[in-house]
Protein backbone atom coordinates (compact mmCIF):
# COMPACT_ATOMS: atom_id res chain seq x y z
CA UNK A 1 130.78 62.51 183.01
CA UNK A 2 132.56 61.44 179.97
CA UNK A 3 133.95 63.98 176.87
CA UNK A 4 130.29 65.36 175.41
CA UNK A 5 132.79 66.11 172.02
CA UNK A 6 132.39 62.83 171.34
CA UNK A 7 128.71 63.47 170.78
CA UNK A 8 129.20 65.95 168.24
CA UNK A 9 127.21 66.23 164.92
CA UNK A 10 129.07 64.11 162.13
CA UNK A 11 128.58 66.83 159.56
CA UNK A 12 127.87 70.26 159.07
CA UNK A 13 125.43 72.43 157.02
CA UNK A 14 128.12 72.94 154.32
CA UNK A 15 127.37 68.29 154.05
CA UNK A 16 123.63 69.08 152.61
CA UNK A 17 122.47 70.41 149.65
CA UNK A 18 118.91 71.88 148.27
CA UNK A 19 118.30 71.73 145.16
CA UNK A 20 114.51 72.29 144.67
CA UNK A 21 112.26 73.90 147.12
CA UNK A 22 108.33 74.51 146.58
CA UNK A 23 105.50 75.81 148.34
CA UNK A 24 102.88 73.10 147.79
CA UNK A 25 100.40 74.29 150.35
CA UNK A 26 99.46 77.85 152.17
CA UNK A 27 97.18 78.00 154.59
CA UNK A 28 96.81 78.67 158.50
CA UNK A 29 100.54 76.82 158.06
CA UNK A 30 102.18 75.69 154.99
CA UNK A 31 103.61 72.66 153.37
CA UNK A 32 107.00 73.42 151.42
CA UNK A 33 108.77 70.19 148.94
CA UNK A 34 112.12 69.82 149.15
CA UNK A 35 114.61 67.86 146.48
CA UNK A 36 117.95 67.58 148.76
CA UNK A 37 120.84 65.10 149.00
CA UNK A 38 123.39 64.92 151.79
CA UNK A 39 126.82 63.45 152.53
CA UNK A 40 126.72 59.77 154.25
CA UNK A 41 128.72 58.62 156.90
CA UNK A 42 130.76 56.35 154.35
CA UNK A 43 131.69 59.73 152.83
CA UNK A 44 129.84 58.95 149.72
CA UNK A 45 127.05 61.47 148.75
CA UNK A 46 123.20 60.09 148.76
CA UNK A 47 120.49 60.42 146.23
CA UNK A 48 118.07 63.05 145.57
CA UNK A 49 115.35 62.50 148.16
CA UNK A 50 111.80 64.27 148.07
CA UNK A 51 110.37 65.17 151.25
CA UNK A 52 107.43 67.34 152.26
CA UNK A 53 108.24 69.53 155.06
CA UNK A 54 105.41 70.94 157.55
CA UNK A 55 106.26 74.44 158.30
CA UNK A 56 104.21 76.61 160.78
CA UNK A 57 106.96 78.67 162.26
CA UNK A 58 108.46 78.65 165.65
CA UNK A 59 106.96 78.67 168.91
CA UNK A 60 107.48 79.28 172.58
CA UNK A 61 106.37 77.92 175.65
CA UNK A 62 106.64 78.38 179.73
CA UNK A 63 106.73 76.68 182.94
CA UNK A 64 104.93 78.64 185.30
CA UNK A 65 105.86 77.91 188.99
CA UNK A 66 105.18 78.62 192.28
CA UNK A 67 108.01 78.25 194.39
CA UNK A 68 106.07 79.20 197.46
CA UNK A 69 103.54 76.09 196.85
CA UNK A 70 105.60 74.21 194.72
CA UNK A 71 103.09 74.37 191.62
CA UNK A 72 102.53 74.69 188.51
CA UNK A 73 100.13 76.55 186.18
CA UNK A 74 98.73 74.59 183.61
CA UNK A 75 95.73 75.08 180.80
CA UNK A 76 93.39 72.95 179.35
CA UNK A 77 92.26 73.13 176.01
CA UNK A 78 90.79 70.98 173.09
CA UNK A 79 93.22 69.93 170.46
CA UNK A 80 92.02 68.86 166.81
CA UNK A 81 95.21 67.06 166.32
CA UNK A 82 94.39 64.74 169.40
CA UNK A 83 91.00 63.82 168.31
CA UNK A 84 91.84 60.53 167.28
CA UNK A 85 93.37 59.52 170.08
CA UNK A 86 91.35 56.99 172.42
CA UNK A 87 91.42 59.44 175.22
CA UNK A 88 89.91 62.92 174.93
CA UNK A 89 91.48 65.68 173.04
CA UNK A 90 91.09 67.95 175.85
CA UNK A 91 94.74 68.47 176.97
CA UNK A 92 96.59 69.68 179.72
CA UNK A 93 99.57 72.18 178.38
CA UNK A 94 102.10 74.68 179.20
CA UNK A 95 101.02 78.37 178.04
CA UNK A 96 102.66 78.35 174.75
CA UNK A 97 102.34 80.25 171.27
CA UNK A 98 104.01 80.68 167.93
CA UNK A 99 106.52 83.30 167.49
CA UNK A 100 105.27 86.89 165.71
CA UNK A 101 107.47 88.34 163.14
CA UNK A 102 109.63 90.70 165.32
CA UNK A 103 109.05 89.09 168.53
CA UNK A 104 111.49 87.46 170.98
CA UNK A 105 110.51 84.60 171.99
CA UNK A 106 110.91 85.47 175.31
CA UNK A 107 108.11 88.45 174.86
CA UNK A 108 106.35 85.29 173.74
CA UNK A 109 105.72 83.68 176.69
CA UNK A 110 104.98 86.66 178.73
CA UNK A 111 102.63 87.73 175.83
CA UNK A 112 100.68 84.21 176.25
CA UNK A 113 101.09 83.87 179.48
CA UNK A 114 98.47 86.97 180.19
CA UNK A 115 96.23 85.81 177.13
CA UNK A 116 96.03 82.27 177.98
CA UNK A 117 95.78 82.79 182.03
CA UNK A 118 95.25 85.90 182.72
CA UNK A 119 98.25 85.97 184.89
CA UNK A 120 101.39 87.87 184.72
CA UNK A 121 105.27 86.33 184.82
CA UNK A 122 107.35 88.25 187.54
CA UNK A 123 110.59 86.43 186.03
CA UNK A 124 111.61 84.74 182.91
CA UNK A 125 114.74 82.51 182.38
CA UNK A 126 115.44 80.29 179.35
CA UNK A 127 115.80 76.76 180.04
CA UNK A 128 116.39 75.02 176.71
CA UNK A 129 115.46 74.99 172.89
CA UNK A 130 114.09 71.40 170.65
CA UNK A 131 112.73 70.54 167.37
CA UNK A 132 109.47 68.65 168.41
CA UNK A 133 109.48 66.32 165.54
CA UNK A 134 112.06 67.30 162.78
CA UNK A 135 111.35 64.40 160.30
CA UNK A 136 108.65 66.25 159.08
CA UNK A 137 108.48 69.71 160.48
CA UNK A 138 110.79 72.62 161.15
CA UNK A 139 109.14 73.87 163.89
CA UNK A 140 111.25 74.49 167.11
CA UNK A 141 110.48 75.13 170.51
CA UNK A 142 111.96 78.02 173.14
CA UNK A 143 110.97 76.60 176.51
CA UNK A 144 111.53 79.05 179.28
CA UNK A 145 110.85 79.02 183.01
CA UNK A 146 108.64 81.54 184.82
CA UNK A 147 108.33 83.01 188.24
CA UNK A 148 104.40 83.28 189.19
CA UNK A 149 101.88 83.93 191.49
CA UNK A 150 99.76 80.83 191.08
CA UNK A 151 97.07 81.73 193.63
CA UNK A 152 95.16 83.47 191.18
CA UNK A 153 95.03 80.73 188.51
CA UNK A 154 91.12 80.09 187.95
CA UNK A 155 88.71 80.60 185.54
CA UNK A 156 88.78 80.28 181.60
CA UNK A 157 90.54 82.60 179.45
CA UNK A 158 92.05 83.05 175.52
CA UNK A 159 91.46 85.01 172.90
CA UNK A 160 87.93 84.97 171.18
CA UNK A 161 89.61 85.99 167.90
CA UNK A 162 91.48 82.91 168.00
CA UNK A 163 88.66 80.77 168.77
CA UNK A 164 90.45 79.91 171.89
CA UNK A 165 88.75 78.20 175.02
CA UNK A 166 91.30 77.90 178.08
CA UNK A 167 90.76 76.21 181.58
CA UNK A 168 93.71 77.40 184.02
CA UNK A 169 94.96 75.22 186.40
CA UNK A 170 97.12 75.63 189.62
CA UNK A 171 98.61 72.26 190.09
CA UNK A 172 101.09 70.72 192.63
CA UNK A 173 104.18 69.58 191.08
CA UNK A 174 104.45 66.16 192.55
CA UNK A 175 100.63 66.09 190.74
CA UNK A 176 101.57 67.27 187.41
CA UNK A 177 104.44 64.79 186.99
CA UNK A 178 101.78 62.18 188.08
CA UNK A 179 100.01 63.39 185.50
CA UNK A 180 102.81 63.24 183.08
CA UNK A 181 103.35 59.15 184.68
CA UNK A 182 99.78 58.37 183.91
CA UNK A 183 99.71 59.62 180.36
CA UNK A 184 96.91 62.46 181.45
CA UNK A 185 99.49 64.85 179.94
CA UNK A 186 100.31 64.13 176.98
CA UNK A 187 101.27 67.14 174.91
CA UNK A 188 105.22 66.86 174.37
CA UNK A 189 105.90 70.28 174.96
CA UNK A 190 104.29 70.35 178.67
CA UNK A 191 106.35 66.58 178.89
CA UNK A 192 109.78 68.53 178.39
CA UNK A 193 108.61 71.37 180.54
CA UNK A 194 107.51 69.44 183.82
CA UNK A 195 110.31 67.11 183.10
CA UNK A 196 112.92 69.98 183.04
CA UNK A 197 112.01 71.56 185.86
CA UNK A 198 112.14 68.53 188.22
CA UNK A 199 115.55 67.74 186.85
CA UNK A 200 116.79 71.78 187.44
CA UNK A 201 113.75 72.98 190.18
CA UNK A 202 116.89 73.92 192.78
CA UNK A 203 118.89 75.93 189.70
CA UNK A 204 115.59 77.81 188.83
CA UNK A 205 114.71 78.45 192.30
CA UNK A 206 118.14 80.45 192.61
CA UNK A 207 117.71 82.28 189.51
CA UNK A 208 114.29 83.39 190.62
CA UNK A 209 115.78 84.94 193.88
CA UNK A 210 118.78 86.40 192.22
């Protein structure tokens, strides 16, 4: 592997200014407008650029596996942003939920994990943290890994509050990232998830038994 300080960001925070921000929208999320400029790579500094900003707060997300059958647990659950897609918007996904005011994001996951499930996490680790689509949002993602029990994983569950109608799923791995090959799964945050854990299943596996 080559120097990764090569890689490193070209700028800092101190290389961006903001000069005007606004709420323009509140609702179940908001929409803030920003007037920023920011220092180019020729070292000059750019114009004034207006940009709308998405901002629904951070979430988190987990990768329930089995070790013992080598599966996953995955929901199913319909998805107004997929609706025009030519497929359904029913969508296979990771337990995942936004991040309350005074809540790790780690109590997160264990949090949704029961309401979305019904199932509990025996272990949590972190595995990584991403913006899921920062030209217009600011939204990031904690994706963690979590020991379970996926014999159990049946029936539908959520929160009636929330309007929420879950399918749980106990699925093979090899399946899932069949699924993810196929384009059945589509949702980017189960993508990273399934994706990760092939690429790190031995490392998790170890933390799981320490």
């Amino acid at each position: 592997m080559s120097d990764l300080k090569q890689y490193e960001p070209s700028f800092q925070k101190k290389d961006f200014e903001v000069l005007e921000k606004k709420r323009a929208f509140q609702g179940y999320f908001a929409i803030d407008v920003y007037k920023t400029r920011y220092r180019r790579f020729d070292g000059s500094e750019s114009a004034v650029i207006t940009r709308e900003i998405f901002e629904r707060g951070d979430a988190a997300a987990v990768i329930p596996y089995d070790p013992e059958r080598d599966a996953v647990v995955l929901i199913e659950q319909f998805r107004l942003g997929a609706a025009r897609d030519t497929e359904s918007p029913w969508l296979l996904e990771l337990p995942a939920g936004i991040v309350d005011p005074g809540e790790t994001p780690e109590n997160t996951v264990i949090r949704e994990m029961q309401e979305e499930t019904g199932l509990s996490l025996m272990k949590v680790c972190h595995a990584l943290d991403f913006l899921t689509s920062p030209g217009g949002t600011t939204e990031k993602i904690y994706l963690y890994a979590g020991l379970v029990d996926s014999s159990g994983a049946r029936g539908c569950h959520g929160l009636l509050s929330e309007s929420e109608d879950i399918r749980v799923l106990s699925v093979p791995l090899q399946d899932a990232l069949a699924l993810v090959d196929s384009g059945r799964i589509r949702n980017s945050i189960a993508i990273a998830g399934l994706q990760y854990l092939a690429l790190h299943k031995k490392e998790i596996c170890d933390l799981f038994r320490g």
